[in-house]
PDB file of N, CA and C in Angstrom:
ATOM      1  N   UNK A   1       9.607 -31.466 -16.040  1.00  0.00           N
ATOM      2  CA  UNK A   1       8.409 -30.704 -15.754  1.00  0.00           C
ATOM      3  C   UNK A   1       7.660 -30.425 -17.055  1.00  0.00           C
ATOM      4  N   UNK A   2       6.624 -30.252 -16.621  1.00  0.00           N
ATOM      5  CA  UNK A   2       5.215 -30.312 -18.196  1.00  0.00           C
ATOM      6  C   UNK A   2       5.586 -28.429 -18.337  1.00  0.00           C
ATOM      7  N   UNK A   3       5.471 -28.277 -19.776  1.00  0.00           N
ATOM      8  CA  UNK A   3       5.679 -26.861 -20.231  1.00  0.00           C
ATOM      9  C   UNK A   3       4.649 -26.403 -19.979  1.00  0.00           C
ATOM     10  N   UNK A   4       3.203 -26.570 -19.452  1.00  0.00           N
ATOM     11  CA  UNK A   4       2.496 -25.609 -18.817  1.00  0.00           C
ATOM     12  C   UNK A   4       2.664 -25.044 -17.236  1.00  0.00           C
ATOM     13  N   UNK A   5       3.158 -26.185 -16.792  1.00  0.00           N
ATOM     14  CA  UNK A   5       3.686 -26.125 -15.224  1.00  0.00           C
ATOM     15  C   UNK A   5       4.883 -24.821 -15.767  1.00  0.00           C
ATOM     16  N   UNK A   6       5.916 -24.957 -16.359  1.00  0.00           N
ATOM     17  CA  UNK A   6       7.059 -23.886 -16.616  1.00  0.00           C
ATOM     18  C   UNK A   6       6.368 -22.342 -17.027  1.00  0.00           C
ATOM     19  N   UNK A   7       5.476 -22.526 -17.516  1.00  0.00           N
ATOM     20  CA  UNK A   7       4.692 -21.315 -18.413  1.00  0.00           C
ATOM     21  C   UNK A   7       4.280 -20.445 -16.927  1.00  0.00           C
ATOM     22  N   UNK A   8       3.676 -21.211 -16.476  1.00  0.00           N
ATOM     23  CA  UNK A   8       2.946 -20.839 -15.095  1.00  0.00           C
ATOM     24  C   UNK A   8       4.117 -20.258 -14.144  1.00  0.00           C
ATOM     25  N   UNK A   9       4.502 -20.808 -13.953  1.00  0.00           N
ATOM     26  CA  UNK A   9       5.764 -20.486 -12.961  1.00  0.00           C
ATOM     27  C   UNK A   9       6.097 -19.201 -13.561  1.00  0.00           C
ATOM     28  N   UNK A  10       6.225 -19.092 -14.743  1.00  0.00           N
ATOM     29  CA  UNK A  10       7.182 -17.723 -15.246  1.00  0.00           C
ATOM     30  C   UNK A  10       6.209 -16.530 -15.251  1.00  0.00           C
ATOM     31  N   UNK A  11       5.237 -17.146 -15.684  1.00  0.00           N
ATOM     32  CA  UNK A  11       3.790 -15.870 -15.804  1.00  0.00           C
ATOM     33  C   UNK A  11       3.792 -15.228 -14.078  1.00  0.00           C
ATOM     34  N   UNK A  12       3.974 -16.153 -13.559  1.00  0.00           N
ATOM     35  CA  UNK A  12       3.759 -15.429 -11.711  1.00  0.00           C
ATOM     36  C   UNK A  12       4.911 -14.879 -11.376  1.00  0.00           C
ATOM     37  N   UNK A  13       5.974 -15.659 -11.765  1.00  0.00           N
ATOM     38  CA  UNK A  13       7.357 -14.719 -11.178  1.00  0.00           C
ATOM     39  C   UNK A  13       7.680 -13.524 -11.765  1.00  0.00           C
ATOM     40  N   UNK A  14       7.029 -13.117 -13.273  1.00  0.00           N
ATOM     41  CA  UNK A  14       6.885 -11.855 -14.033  1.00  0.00           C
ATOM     42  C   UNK A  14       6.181 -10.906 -13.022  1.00  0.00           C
ATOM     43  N   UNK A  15       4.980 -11.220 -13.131  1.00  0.00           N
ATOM     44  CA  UNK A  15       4.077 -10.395 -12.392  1.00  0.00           C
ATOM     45  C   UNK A  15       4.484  -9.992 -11.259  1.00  0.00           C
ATOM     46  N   UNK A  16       5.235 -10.733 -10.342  1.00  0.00           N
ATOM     47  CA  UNK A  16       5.555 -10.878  -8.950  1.00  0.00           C
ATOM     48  C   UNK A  16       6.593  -9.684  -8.789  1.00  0.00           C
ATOM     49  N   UNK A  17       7.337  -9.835 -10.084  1.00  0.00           N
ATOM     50  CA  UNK A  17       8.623  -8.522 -10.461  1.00  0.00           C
ATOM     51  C   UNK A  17       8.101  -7.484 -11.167  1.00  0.00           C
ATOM     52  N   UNK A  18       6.878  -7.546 -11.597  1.00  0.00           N
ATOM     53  CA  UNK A  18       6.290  -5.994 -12.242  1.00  0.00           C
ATOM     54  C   UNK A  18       6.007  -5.390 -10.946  1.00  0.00           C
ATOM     55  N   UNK A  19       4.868  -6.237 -10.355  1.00  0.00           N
ATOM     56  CA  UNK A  19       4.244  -5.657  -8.945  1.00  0.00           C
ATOM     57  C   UNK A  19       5.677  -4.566  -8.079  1.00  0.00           C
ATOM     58  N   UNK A  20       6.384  -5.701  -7.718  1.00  0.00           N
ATOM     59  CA  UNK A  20       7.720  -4.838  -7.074  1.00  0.00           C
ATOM     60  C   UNK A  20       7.932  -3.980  -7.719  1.00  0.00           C
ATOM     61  N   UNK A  21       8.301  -3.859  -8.849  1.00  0.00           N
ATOM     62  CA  UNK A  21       8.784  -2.871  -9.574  1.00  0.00           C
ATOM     63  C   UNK A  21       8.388  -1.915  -9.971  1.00  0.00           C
ATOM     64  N   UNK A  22       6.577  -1.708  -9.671  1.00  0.00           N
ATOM     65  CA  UNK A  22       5.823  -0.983  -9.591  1.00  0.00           C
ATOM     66  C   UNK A  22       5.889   0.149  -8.328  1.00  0.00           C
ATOM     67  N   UNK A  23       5.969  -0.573  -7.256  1.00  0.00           N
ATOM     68  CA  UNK A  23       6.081   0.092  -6.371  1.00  0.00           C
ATOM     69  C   UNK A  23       7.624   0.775  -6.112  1.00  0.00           C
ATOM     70  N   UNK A  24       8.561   0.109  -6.024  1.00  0.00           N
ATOM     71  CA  UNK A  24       9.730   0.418  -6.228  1.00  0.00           C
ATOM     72  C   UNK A  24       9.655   2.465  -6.897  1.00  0.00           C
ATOM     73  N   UNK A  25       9.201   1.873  -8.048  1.00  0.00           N
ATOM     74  CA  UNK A  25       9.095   3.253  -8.832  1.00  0.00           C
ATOM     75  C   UNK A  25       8.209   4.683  -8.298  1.00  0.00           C
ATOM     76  N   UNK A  26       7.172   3.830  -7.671  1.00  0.00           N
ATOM     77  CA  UNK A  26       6.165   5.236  -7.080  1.00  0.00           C
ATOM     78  C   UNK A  26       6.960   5.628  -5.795  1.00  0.00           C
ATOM     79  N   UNK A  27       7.770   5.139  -5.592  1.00  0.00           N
ATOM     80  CA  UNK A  27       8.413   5.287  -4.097  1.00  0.00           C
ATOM     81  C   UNK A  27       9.738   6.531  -4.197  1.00  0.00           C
ATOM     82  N   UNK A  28       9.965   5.732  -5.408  1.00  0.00           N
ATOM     83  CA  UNK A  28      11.308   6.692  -6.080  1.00  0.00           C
ATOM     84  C   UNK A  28      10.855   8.062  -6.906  1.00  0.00           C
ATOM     85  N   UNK A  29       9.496   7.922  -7.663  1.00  0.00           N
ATOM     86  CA  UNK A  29       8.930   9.258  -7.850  1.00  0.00           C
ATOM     87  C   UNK A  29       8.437  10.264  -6.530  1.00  0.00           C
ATOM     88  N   UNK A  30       7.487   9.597  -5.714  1.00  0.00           N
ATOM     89  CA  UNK A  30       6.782  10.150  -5.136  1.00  0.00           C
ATOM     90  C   UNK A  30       7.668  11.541  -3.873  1.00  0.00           C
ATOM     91  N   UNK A  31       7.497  12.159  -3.465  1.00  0.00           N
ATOM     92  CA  UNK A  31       7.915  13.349  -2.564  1.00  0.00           C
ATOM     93  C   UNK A  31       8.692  12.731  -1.848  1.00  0.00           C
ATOM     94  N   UNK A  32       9.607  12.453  -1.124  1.00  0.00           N
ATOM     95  CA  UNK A  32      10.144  11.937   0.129  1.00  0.00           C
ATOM     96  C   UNK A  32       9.835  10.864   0.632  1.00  0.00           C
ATOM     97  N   UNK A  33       9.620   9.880  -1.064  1.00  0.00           N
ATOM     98  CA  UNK A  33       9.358   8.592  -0.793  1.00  0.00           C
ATOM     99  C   UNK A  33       8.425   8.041   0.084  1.00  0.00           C
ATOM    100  N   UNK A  34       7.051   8.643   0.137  1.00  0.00           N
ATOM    101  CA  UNK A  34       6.118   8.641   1.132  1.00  0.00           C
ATOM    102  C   UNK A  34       4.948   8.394   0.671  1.00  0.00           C
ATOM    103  N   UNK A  35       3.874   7.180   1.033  1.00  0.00           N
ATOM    104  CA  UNK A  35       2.454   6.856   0.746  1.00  0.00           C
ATOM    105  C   UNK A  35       1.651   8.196   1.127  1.00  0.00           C
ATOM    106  N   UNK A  36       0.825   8.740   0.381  1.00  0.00           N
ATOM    107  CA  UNK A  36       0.063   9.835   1.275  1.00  0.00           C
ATOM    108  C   UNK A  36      -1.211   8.472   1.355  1.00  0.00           C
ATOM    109  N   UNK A  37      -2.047   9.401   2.557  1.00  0.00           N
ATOM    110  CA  UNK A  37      -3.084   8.188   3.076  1.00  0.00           C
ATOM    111  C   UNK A  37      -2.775   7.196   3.945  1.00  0.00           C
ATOM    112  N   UNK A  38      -1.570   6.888   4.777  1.00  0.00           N
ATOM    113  CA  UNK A  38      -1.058   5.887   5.142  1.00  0.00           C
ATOM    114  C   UNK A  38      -2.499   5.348   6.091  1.00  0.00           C
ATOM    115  N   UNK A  39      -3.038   6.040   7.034  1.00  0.00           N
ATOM    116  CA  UNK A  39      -4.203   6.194   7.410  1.00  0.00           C
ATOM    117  C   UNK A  39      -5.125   5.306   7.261  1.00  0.00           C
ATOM    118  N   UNK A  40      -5.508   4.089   8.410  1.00  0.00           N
ATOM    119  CA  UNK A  40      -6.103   3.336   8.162  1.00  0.00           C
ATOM    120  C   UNK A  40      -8.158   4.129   8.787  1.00  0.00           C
ATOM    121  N   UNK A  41      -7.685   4.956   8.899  1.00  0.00           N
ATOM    122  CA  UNK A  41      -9.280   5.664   9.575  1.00  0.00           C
ATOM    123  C   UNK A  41      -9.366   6.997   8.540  1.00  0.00           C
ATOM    124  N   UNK A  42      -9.006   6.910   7.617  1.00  0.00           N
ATOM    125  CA  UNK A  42      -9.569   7.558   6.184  1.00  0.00           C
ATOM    126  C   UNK A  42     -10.123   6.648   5.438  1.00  0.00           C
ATOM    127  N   UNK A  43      -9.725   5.713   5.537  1.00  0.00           N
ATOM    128  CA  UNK A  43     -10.642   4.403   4.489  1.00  0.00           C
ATOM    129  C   UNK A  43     -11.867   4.061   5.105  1.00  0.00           C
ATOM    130  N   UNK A  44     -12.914   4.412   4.604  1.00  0.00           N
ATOM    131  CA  UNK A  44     -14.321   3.755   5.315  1.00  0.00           C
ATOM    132  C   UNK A  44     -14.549   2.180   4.996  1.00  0.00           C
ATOM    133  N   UNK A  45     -13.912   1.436   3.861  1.00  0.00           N
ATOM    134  CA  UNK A  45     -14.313   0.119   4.218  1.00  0.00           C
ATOM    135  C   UNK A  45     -13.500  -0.581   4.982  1.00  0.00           C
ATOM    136  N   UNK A  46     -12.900   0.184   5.838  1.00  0.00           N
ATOM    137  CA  UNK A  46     -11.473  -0.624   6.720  1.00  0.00           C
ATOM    138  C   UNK A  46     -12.003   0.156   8.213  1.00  0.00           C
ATOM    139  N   UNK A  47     -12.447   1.079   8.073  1.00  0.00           N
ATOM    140  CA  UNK A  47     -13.345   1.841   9.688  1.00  0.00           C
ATOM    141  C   UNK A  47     -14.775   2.051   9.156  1.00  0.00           C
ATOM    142  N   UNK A  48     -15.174   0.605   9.244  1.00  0.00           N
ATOM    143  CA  UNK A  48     -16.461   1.420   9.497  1.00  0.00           C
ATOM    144  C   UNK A  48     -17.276   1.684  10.575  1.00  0.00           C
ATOM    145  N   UNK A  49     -16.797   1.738  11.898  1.00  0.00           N
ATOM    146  CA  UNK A  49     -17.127   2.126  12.951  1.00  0.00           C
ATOM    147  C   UNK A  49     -16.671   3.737  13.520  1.00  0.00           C
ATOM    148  N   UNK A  50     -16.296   4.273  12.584  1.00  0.00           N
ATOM    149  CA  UNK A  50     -15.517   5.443  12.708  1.00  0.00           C
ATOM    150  C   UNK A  50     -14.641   5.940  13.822  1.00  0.00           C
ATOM    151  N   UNK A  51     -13.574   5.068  14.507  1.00  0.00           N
ATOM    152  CA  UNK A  51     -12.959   4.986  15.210  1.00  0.00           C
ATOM    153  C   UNK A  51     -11.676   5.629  14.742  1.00  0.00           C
ATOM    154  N   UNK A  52     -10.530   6.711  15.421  1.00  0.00           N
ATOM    155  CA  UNK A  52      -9.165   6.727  15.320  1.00  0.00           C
ATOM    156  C   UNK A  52      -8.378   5.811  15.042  1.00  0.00           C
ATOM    157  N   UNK A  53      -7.583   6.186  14.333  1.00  0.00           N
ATOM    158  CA  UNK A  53      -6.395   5.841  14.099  1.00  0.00           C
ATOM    159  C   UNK A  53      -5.606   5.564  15.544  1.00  0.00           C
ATOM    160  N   UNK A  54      -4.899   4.527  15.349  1.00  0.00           N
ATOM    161  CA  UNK A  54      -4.302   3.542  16.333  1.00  0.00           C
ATOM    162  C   UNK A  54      -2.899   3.326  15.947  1.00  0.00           C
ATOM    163  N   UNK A  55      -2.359   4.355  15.053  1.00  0.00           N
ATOM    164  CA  UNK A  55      -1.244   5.197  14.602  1.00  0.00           C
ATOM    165  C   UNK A  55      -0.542   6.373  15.342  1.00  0.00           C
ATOM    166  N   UNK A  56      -1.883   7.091  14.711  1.00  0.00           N
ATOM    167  CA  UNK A  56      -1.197   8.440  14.960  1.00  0.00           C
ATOM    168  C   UNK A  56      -2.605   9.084  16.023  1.00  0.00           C
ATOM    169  N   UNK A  57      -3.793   8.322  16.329  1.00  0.00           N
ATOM    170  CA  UNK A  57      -4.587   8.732  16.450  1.00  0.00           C
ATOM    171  C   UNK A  57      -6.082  10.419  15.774  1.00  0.00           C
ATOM    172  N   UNK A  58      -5.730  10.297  14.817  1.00  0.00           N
ATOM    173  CA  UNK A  58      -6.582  10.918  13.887  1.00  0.00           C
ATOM    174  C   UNK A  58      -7.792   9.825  13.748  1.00  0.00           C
ATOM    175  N   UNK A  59      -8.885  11.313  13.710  1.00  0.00           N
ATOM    176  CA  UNK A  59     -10.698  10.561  13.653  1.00  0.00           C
ATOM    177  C   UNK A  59     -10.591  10.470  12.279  1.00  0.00           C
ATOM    178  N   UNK A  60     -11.647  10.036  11.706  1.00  0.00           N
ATOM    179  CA  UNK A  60     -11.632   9.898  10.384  1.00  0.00           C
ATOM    180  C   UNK A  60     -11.907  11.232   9.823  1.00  0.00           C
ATOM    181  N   UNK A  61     -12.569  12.047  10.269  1.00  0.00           N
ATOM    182  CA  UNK A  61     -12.782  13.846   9.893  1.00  0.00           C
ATOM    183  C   UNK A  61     -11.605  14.339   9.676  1.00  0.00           C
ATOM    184  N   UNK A  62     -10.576  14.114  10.457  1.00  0.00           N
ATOM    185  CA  UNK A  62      -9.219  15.027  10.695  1.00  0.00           C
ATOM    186  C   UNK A  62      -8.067  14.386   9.612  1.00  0.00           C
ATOM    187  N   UNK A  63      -6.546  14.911   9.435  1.00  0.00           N
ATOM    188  CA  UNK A  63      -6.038  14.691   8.703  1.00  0.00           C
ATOM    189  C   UNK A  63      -5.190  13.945   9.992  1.00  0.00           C
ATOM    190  N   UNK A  64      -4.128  13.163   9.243  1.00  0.00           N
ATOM    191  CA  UNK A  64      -3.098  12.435   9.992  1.00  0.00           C
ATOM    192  C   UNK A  64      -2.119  13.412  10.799  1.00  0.00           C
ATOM    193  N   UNK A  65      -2.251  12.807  12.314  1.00  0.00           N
ATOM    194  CA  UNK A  65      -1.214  13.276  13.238  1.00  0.00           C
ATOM    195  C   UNK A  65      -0.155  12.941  13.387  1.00  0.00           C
ATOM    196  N   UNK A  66       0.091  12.464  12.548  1.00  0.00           N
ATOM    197  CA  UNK A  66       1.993  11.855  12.851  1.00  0.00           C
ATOM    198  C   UNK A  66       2.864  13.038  12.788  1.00  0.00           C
ATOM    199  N   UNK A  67       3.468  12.997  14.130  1.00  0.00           N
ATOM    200  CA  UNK A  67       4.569  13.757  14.241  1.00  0.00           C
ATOM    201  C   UNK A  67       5.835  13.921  12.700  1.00  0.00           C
ATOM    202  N   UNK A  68       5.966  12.779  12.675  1.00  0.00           N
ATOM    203  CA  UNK A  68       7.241  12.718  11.708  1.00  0.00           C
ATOM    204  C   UNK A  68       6.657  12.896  10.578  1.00  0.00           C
ATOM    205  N   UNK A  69       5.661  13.575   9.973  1.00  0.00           N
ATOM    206  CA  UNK A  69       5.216  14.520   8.902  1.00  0.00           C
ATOM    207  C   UNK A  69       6.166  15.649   9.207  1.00  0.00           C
TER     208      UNK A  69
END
């Protein structure tokens, strides 16, 4: 294999293990290991029809209804 083909390969499989390892870590800091925002109807470029959540059903005004909060 050509040493730029090898270079490449390693540059992505780095990154590929920071990324994980990124998250890994906010998961292990964060409160009870929990995304706040999980909430796809708090994000306006993901609702922009301002429709509930199809989760927990929360409008985009309101905070998340998930029981298991």
């Amino acid at each position: 294999m050509d040493a730029t083909i090898l270079a490449t390969l390693g540059l992505t499989l780095a990154l590929l293990l920071l990324g994980f390892a990124g998250i890994a870590i906010k998961l292990i800091v964060k409160k009870d290991g929990k995304f706040a925002g999980t909430c796809a109807s708090q994000n306006p470029f993901l609702n922009k029809d301002g429709e509930a959540c199809s989760l927990c059903g929360a409008k985009p005004s309101e905070q998340c209804n998930n029981p298991s909060k």
